[in-house]
C-alpha atoms as a PDB file:
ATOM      1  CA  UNK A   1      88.648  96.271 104.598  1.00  0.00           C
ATOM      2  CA  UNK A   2      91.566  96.360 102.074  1.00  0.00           C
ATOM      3  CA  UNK A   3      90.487  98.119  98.354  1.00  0.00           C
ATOM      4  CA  UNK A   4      91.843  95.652  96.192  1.00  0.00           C
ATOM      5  CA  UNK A   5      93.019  97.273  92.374  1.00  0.00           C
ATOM      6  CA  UNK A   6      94.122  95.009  89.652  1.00  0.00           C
ATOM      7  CA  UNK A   7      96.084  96.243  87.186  1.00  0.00           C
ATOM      8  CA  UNK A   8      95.814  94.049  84.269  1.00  0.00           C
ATOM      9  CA  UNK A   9      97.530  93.344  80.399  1.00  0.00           C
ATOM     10  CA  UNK A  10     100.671  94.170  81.836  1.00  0.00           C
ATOM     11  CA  UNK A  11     103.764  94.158  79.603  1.00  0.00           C
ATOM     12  CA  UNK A  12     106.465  94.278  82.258  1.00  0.00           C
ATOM     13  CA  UNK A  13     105.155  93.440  86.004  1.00  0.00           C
ATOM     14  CA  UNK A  14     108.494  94.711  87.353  1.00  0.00           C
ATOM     15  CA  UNK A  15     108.436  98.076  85.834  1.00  0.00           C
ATOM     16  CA  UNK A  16     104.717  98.157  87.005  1.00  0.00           C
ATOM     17  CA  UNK A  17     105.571  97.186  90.227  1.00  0.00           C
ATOM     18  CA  UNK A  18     107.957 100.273  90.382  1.00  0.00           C
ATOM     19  CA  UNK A  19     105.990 102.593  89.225  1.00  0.00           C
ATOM     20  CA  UNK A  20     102.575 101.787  91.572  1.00  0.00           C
ATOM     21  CA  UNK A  21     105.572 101.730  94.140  1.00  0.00           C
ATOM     22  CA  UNK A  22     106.851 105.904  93.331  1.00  0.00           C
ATOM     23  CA  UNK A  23     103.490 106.878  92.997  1.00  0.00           C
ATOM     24  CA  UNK A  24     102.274 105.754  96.662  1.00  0.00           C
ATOM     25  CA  UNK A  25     105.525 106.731  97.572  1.00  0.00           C
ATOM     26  CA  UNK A  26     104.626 110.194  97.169  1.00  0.00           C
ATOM     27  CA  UNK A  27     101.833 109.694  98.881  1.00  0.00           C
ATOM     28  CA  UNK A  28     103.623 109.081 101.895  1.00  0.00           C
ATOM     29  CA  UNK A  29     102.259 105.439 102.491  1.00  0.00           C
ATOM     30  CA  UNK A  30     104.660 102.797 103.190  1.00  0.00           C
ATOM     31  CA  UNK A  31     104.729 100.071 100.576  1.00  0.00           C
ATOM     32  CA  UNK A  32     105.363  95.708 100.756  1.00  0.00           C
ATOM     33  CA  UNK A  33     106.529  94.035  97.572  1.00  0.00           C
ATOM     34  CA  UNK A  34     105.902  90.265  97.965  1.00  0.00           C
ATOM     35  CA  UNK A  35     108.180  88.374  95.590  1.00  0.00           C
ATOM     36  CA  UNK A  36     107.798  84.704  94.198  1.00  0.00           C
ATOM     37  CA  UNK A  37     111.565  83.962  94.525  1.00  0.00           C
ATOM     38  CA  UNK A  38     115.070  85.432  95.171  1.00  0.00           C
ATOM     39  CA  UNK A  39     115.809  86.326  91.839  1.00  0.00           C
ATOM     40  CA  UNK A  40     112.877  88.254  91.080  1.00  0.00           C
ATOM     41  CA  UNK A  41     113.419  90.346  94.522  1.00  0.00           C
ATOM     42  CA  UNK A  42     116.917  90.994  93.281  1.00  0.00           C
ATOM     43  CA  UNK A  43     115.547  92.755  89.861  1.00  0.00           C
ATOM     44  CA  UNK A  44     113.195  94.333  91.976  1.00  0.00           C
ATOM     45  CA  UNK A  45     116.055  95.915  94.043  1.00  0.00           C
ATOM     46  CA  UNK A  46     117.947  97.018  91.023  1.00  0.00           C
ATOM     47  CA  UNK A  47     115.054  98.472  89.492  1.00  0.00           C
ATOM     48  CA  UNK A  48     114.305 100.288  92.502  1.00  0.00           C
ATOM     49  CA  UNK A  49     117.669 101.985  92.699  1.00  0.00           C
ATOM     50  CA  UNK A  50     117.025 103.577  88.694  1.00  0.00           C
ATOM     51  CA  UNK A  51     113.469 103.493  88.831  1.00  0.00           C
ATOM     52  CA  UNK A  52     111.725 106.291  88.433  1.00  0.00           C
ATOM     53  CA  UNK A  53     115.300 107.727  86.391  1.00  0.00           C
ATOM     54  CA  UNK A  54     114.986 111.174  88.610  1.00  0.00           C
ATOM     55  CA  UNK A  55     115.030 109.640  91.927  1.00  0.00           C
ATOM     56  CA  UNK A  56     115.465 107.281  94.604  1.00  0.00           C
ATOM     57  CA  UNK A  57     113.429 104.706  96.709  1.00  0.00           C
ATOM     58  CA  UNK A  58     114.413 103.698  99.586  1.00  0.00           C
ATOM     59  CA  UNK A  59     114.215  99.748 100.183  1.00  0.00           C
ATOM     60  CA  UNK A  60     115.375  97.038 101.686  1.00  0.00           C
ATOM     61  CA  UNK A  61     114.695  93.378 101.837  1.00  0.00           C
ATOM     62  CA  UNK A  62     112.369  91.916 104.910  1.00  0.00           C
ATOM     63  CA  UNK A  63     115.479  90.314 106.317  1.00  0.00           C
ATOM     64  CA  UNK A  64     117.325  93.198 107.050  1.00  0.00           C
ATOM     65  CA  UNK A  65     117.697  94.703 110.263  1.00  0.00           C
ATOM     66  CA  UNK A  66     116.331  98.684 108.858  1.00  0.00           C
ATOM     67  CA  UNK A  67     112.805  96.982 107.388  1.00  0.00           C
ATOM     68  CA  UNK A  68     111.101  98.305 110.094  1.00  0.00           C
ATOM     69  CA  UNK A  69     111.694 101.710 109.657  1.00  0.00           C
ATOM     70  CA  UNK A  70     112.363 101.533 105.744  1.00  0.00           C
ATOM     71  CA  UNK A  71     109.411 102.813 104.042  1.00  0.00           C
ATOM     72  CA  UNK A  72     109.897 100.176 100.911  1.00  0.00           C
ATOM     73  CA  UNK A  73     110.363  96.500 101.866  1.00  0.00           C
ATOM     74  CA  UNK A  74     110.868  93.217  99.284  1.00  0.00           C
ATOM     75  CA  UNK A  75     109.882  90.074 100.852  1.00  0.00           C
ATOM     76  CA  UNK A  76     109.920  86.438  99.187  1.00  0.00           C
ATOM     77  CA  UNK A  77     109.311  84.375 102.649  1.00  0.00           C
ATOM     78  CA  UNK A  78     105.638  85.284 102.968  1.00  0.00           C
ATOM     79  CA  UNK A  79     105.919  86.130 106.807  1.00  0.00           C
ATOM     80  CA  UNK A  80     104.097  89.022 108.676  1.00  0.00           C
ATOM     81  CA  UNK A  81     105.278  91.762 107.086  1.00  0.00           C
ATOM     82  CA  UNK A  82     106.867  95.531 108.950  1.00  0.00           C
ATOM     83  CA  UNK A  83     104.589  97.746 107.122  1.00  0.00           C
ATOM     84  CA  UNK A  84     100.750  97.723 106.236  1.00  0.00           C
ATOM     85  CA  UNK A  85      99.519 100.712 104.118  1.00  0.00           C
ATOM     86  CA  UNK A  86     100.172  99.044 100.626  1.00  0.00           C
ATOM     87  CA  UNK A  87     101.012  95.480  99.561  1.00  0.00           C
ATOM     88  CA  UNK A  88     102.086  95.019  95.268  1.00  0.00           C
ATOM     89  CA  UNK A  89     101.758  91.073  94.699  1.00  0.00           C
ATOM     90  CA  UNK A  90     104.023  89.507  92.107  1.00  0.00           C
ATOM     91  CA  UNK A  91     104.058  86.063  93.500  1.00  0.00           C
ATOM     92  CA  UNK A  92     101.668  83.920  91.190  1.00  0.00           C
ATOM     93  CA  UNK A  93      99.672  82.814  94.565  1.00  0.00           C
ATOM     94  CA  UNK A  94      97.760  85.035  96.852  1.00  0.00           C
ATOM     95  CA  UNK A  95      99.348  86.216  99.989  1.00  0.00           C
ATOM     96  CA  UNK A  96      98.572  84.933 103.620  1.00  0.00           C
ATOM     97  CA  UNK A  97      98.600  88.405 105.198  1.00  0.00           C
ATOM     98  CA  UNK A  98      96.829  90.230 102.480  1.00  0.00           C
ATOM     99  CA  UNK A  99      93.974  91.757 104.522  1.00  0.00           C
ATOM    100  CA  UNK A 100      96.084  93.422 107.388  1.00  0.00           C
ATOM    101  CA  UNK A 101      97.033  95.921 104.118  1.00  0.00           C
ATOM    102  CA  UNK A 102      94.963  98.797 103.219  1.00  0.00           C
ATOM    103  CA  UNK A 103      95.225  98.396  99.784  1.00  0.00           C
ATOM    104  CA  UNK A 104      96.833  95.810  97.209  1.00  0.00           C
ATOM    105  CA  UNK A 105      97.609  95.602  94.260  1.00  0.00           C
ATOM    106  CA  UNK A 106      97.587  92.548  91.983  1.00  0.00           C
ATOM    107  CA  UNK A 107      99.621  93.122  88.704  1.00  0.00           C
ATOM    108  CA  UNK A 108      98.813  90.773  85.974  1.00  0.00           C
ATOM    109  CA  UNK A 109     100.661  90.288  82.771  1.00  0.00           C
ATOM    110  CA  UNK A 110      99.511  89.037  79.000  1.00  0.00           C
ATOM    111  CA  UNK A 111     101.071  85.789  80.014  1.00  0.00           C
ATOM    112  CA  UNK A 112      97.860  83.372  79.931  1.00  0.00           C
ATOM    113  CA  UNK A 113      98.871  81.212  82.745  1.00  0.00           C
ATOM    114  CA  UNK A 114      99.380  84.461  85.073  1.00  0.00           C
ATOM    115  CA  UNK A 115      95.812  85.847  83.817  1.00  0.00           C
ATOM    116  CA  UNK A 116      94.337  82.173  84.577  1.00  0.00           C
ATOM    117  CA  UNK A 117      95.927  82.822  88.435  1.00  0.00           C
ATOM    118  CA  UNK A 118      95.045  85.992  88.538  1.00  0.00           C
ATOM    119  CA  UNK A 119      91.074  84.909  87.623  1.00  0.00           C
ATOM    120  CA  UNK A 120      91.223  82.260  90.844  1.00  0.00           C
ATOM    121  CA  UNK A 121      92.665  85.278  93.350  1.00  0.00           C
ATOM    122  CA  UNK A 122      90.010  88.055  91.460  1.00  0.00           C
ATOM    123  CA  UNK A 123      87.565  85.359  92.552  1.00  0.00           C
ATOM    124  CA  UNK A 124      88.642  84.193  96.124  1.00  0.00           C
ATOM    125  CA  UNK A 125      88.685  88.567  96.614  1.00  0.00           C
ATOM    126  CA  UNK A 126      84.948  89.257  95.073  1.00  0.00           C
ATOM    127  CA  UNK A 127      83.671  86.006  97.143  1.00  0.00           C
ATOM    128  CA  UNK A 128      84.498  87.027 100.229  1.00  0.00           C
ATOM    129  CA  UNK A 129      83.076  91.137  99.611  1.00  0.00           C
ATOM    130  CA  UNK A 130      86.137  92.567  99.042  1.00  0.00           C
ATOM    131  CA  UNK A 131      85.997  96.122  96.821  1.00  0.00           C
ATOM    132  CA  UNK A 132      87.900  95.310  93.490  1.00  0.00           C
ATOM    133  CA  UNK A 133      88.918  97.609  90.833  1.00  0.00           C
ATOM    134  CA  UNK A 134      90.089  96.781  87.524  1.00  0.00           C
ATOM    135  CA  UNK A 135      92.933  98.642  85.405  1.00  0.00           C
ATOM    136  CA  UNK A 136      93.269  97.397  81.596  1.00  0.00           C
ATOM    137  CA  UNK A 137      96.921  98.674  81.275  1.00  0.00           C
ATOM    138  CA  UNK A 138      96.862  97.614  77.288  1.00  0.00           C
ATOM    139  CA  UNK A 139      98.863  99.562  75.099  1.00  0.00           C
ATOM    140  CA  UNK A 140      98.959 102.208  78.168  1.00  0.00           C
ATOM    141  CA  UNK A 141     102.388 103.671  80.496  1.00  0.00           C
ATOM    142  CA  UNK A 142     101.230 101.807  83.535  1.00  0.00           C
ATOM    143  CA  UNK A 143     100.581 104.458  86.893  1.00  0.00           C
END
């Protein structure tokens, strides 16, 4: 069953999402970023390329021809995704495909309408006996 983690009080979700992203990185496990929209994705990409400021990540968008064997991939269309070790959610609804992850990870900002989506996903999760785990990321360097 996929261990959801919640990382919450966020200051910027894209930065998070970068950082969760290194650190399973070097783990080894294979990572999904699921995107609300184009633009985002495309910040996501740039970030990727400077983020963390010592290295690289390798990524690609789910579109492209290398996904499957790219070890980072940003999708906004929501399909079956190439990879399912870790999904990172920044799209304000829950994903479809979720539960074929092993873990995701649901970032949530200070931004009250975010927290008030967040609240309606935390509950759909803890319903239906998924394992949650909460990270209060106030005033913190997120992971």
């Amino acid at each position: 069953m996929t261990l959801i983690d919640f990382y919450a009080q966020v200051d910027d979700k894209l930065q998070t999402a970068c950082r969760i992203t290194a650190k399973a990185r070097s783990q080894g496990l294979r990572v999904t970023l699921f995107c609300a929209d184009s633009a985002t994705a495309a910040r996501l990409d740039r970030m990727l390329w400077t983020e963390p400021a010592t290295g690289f990540l390798p990524h690609c968008r789910s579109d492209d021809r290398l996904a499957p064997t790219t070890p980072i991939v940003i999708d906004v269309s929501g399909k079956t995704p190439t990879h399912d070790e870790v999904l990172i959610n920044l799209h304000p609804e829950r994903p479809e495909y979720f539960s074929r992850f092993q873990r995701l990870a649901e970032i949530v900002s200070t931004d009250e309408e975010d927290r008030t989506r967040a609240r309606e996903r935390y509950k759909f999760y803890r319903d239906r006996g998924y394992e949650l785990r909460t990270h209060d990321l106030s005033g913190k360097s997120p992971p």
